[in-house]
C-alpha atoms as a PDB file:
ATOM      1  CA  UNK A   1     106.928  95.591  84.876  1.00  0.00           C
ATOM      2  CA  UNK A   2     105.684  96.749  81.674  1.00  0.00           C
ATOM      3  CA  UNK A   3     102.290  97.696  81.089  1.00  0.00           C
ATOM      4  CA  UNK A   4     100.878  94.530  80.088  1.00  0.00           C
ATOM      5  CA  UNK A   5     102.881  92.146  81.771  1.00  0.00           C
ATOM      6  CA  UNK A   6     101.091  92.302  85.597  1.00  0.00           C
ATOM      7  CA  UNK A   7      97.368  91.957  83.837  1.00  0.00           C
ATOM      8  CA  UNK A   8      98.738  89.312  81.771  1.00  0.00           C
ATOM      9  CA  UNK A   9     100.190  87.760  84.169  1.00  0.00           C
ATOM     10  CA  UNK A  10      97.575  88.128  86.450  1.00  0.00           C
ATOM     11  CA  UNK A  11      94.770  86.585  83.707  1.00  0.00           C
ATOM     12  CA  UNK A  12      97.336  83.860  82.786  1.00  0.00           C
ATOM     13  CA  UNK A  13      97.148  82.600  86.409  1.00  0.00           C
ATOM     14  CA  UNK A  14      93.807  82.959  87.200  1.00  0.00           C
ATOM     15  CA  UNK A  15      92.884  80.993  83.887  1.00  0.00           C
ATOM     16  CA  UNK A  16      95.588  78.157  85.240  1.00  0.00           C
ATOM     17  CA  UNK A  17      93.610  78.118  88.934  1.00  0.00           C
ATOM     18  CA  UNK A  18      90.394  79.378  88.252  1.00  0.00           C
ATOM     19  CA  UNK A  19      89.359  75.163  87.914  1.00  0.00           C
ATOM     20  CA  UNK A  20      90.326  74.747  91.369  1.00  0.00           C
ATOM     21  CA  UNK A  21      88.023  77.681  93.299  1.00  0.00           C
ATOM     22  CA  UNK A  22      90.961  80.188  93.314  1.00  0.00           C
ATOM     23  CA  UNK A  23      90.606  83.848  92.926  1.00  0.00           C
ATOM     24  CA  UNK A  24      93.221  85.694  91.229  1.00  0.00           C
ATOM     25  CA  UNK A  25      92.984  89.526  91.398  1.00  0.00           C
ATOM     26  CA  UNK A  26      95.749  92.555  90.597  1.00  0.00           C
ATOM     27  CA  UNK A  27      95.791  96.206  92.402  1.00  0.00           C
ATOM     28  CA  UNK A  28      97.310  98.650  90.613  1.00  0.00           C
ATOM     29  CA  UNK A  29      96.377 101.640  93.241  1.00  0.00           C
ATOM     30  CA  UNK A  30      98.969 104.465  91.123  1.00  0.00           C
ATOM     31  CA  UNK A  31     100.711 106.973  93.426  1.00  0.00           C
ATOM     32  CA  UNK A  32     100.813 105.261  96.905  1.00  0.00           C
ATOM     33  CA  UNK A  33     101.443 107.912  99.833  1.00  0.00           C
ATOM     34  CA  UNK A  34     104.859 106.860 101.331  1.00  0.00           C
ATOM     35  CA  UNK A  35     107.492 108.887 103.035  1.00  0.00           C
ATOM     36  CA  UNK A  36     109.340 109.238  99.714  1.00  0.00           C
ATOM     37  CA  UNK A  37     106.333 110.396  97.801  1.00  0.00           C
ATOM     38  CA  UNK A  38     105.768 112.970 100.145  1.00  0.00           C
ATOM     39  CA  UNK A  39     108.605 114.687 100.048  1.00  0.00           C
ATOM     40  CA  UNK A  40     108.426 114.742  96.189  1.00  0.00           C
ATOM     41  CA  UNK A  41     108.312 118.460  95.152  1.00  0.00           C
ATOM     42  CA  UNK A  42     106.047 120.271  92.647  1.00  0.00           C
ATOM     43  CA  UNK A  43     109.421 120.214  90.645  1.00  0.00           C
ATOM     44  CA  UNK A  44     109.240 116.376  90.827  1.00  0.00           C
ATOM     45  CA  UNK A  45     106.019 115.769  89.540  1.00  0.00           C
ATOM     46  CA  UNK A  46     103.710 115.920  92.630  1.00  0.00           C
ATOM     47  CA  UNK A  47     101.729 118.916  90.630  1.00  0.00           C
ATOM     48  CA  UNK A  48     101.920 116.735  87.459  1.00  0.00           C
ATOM     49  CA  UNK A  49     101.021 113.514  88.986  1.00  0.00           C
ATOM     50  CA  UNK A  50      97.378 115.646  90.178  1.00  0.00           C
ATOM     51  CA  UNK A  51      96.630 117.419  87.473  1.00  0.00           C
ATOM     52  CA  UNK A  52      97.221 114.050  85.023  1.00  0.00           C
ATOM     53  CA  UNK A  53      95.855 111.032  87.144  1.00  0.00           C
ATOM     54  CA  UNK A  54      92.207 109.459  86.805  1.00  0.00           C
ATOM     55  CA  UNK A  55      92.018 110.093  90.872  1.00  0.00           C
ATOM     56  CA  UNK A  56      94.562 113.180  91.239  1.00  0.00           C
ATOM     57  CA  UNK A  57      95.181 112.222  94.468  1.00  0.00           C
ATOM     58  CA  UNK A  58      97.881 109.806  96.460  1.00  0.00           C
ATOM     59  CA  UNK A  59      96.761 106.741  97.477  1.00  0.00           C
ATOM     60  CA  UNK A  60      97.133 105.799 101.793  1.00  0.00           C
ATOM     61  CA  UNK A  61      98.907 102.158 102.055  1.00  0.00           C
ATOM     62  CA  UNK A  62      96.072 101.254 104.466  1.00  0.00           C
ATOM     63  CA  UNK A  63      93.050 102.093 101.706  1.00  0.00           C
ATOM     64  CA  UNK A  64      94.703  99.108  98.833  1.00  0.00           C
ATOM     65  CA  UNK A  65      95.043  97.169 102.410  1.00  0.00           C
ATOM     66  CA  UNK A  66      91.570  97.369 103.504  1.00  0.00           C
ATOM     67  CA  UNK A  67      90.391  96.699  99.190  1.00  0.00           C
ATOM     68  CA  UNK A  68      92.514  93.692  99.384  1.00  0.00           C
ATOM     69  CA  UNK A  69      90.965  92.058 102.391  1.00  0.00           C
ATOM     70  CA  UNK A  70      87.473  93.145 102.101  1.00  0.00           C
ATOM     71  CA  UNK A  71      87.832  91.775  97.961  1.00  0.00           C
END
């Protein structure tokens, strides 16, 4: 999606069911740490990814699981 369209998307909605007691929220973790991204090489931007992201690290699938439920 493009950069505004999950946020939009995600305010549009919660405007629409906000009335009715329901939450609406969006997780945008960056870099999640899959078997894919870790076989990325420093060639293929695992250095770059580091050095340029607000958290410079990968994210583990269970830490946005664990946000999300506890949210």
């Amino acid at each position: 999606m493009m950069a505004m369209a999950s946020p939009g998307m995600t305010k549009s909605l919660s405007k629409e069911v906000g009335g009715r007691n329901i939450r609406v929220n969006l997780v945008c973790p960056g870099l999640i740490a899959t078997p894919m991204t870790q076989r990325m090489n420093q060639a293929q931007g695992r250095q770059h990814y580091r050095h340029n992201h607000m958290t410079g690290w990968m994210i583990l699938i269970e830490s946005i699981a664990l946000a999300c439920v506890q949210t």
